[in-house]
C-alpha atoms as a PDB file:
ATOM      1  CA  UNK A   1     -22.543   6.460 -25.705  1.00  0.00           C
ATOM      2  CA  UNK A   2     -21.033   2.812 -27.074  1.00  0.00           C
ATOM      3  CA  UNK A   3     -20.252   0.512 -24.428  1.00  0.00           C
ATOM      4  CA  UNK A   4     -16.431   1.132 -26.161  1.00  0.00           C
ATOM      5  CA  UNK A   5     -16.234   4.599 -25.335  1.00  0.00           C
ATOM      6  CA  UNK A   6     -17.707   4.307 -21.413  1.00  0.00           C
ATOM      7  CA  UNK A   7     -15.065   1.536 -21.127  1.00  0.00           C
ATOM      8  CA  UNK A   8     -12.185   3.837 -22.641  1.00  0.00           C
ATOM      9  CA  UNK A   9     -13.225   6.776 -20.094  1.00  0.00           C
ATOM     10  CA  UNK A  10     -13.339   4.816 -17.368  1.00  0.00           C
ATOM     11  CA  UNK A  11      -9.822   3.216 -17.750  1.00  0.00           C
ATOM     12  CA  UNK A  12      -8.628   6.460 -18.047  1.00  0.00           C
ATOM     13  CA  UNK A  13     -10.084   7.531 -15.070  1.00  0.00           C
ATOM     14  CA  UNK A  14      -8.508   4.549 -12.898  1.00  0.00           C
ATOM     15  CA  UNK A  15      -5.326   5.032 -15.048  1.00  0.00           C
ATOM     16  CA  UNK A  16      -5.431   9.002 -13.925  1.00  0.00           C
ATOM     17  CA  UNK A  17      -5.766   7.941 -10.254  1.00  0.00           C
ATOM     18  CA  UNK A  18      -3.343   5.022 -10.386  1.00  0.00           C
ATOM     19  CA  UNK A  19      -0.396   7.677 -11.093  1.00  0.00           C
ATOM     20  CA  UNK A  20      -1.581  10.373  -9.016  1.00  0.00           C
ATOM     21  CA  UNK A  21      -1.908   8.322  -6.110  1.00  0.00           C
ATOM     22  CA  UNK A  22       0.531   5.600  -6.618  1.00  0.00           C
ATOM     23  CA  UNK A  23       3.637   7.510  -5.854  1.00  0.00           C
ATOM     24  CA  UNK A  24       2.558   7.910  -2.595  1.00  0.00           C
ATOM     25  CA  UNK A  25       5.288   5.326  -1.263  1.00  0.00           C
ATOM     26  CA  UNK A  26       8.136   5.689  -3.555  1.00  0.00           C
ATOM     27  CA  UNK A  27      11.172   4.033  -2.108  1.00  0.00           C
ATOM     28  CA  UNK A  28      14.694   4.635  -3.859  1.00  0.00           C
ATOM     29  CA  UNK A  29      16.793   3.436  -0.936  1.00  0.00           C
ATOM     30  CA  UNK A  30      17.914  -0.184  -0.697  1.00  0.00           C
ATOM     31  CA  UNK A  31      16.126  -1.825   2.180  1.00  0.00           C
ATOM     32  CA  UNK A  32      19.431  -3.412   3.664  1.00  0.00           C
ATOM     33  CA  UNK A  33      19.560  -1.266   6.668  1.00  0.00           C
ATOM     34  CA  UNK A  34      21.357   1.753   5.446  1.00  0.00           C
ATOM     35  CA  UNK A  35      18.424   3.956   5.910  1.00  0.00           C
ATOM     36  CA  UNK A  36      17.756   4.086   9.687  1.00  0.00           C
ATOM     37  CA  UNK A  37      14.391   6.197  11.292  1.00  0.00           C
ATOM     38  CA  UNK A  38      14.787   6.136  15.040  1.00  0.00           C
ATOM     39  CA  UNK A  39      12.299   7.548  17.261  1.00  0.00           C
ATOM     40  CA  UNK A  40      14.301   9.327  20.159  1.00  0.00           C
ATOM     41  CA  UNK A  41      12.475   8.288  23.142  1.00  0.00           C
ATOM     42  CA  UNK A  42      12.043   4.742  24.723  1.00  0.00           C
ATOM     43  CA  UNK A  43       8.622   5.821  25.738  1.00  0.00           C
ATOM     44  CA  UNK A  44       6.027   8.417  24.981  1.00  0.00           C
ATOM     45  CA  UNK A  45       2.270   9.645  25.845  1.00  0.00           C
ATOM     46  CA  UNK A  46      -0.455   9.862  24.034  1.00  0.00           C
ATOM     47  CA  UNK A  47      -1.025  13.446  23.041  1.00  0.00           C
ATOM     48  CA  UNK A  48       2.989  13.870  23.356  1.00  0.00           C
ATOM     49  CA  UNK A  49       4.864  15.053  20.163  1.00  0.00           C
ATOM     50  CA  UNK A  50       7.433  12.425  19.219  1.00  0.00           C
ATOM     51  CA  UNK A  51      10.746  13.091  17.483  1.00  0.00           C
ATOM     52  CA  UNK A  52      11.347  11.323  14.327  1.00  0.00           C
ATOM     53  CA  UNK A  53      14.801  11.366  12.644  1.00  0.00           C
ATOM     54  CA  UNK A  54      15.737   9.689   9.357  1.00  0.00           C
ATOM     55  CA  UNK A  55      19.336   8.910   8.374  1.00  0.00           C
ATOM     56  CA  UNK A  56      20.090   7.832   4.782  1.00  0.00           C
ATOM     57  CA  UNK A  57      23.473   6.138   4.668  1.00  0.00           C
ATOM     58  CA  UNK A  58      22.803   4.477   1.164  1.00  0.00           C
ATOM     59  CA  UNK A  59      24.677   5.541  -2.043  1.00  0.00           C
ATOM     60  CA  UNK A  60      20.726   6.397  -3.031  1.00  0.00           C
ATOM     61  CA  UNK A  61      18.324   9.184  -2.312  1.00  0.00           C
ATOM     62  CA  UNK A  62      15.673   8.091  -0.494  1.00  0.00           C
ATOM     63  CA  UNK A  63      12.202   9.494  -1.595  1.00  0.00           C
ATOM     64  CA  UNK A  64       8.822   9.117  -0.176  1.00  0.00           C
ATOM     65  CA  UNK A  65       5.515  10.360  -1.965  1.00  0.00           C
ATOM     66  CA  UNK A  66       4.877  12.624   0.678  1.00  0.00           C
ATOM     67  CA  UNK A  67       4.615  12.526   4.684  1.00  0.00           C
ATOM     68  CA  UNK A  68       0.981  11.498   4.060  1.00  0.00           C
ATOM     69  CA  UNK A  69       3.151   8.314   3.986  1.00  0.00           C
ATOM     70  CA  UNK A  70       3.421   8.256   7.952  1.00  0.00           C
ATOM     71  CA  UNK A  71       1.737   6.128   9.621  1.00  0.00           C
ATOM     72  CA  UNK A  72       1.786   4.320  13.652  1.00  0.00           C
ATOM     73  CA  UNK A  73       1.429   1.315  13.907  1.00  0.00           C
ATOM     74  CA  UNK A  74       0.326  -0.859  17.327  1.00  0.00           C
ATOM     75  CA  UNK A  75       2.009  -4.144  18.042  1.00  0.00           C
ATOM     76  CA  UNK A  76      -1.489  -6.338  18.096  1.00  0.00           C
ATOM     77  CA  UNK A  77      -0.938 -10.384  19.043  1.00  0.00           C
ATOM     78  CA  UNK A  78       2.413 -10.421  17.710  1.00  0.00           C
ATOM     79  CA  UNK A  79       1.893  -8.669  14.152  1.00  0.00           C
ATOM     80  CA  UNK A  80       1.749  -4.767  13.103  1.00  0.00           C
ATOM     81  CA  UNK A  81      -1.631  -3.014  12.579  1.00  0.00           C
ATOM     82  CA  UNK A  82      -1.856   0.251  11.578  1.00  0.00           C
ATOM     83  CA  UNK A  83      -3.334   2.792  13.767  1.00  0.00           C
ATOM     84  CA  UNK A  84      -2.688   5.913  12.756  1.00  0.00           C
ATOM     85  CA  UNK A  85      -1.706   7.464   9.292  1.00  0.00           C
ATOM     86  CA  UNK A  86      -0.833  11.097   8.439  1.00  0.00           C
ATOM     87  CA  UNK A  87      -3.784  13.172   7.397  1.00  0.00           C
ATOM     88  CA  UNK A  88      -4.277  17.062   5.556  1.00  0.00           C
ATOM     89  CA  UNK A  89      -0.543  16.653   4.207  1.00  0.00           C
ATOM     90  CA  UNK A  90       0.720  18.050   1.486  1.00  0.00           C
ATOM     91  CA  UNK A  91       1.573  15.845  -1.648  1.00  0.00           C
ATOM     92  CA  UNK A  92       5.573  17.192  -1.895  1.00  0.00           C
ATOM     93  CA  UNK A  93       8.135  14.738  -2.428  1.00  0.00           C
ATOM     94  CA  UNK A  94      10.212  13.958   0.258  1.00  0.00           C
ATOM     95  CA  UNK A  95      14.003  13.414  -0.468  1.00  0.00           C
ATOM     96  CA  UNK A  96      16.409  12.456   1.677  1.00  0.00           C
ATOM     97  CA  UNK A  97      19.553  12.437  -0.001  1.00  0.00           C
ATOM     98  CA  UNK A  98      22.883  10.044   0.971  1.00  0.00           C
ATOM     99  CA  UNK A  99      24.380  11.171   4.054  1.00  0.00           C
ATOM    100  CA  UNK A 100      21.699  13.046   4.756  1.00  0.00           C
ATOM    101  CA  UNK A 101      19.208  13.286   7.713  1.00  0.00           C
ATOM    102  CA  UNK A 102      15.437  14.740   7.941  1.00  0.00           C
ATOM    103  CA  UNK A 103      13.345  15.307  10.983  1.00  0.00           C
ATOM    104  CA  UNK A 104       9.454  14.861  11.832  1.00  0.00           C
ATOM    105  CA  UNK A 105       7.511  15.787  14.959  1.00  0.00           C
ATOM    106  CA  UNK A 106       4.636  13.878  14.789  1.00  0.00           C
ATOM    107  CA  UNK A 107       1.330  13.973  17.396  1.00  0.00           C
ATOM    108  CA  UNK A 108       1.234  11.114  19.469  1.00  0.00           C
ATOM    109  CA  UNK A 109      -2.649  10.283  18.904  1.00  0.00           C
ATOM    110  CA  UNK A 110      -4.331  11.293  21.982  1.00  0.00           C
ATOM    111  CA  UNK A 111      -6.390   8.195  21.662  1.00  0.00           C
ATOM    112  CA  UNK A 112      -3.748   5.836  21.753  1.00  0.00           C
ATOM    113  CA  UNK A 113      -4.189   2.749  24.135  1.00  0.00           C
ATOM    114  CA  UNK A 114      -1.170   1.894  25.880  1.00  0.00           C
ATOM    115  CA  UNK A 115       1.242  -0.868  24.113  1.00  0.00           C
ATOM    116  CA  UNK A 116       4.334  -1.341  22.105  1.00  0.00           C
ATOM    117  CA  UNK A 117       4.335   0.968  18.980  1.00  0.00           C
ATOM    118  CA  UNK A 118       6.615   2.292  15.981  1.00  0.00           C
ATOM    119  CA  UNK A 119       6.083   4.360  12.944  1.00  0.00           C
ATOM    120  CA  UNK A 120       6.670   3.613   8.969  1.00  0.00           C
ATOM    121  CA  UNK A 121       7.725   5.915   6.417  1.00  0.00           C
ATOM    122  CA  UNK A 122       7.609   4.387   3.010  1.00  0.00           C
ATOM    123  CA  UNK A 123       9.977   1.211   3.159  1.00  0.00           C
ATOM    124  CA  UNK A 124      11.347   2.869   6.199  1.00  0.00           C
ATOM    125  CA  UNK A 125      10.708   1.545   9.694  1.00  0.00           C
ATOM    126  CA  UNK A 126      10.880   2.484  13.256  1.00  0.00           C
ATOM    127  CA  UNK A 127      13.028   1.508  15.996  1.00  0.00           C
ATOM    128  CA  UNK A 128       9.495  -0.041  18.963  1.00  0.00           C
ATOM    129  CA  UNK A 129       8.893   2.442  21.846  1.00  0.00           C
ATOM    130  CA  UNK A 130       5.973   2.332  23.890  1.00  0.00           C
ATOM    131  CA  UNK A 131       2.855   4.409  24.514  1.00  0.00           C
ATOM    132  CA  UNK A 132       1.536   4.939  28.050  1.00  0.00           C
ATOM    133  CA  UNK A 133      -1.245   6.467  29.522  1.00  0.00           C
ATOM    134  CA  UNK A 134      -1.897  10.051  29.213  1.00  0.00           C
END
């Protein structure tokens, strides 16, 4: 096999992936606000099951790759670090379109240290809540 042709199949490869796996945060709401995702308790423990509820206001439909998208993150020294992301998902598109609201019940991880937490979706963002001890 010519060096040509290895190069060609692998750049297909990464090209293949690129697509299947970049449209895992697809965003098609404006960022201004007018989607809101509020979790609906101040305060929560780990192994608890959160409520998640997102509220597009926008003129747009708002679209995330799938809820594989989720993730918690942990207020660490005054930036955000991921902690947790959703796993075993499927790979449907969510859509939430204007005016319209979706919830998600999420598992608070039951190894999650006490602290000040909140979860993304996409572009998306959480109102902070905390995490105490189980």
């Amino acid at each position: 096999m010519s060096l040509y042709t290895y190069l060609a199949r692998w750049c297909s490869v990464v090209l293949f992936l690129a697509i299947l796996l970049g449209g895992c945060n697809l965003v098609g709401a404006s960022e201004d606000g007018a989607v809101t995702f509020t979790a609906d308790q101040p305060s929560y423990t780990a192994g608890s099951t959160a409520q998640l509820h997102l509220h597009n206001s926008s003129d747009d439909t708002f679209r995330v790759g799938s809820l594989c998208a989720l993730q918690l993150h942990r207020k660490v020294l005054g930036s955000w670090r991921v902690v947790w992301q959703q796993h075993g998902c499927l790979t449907e598109v969510i859509e939430v379109e204007p005016g319209a609201r979706q919830s998600f019940q999420p598992v608070v991880p039951e190894d999650a240290v006490p602290g000040t937490y909140r979860y993304e979706l996409g572009a998306a963002v959480s109102n902070t809540f905390t995490i105490g001890a189980p």
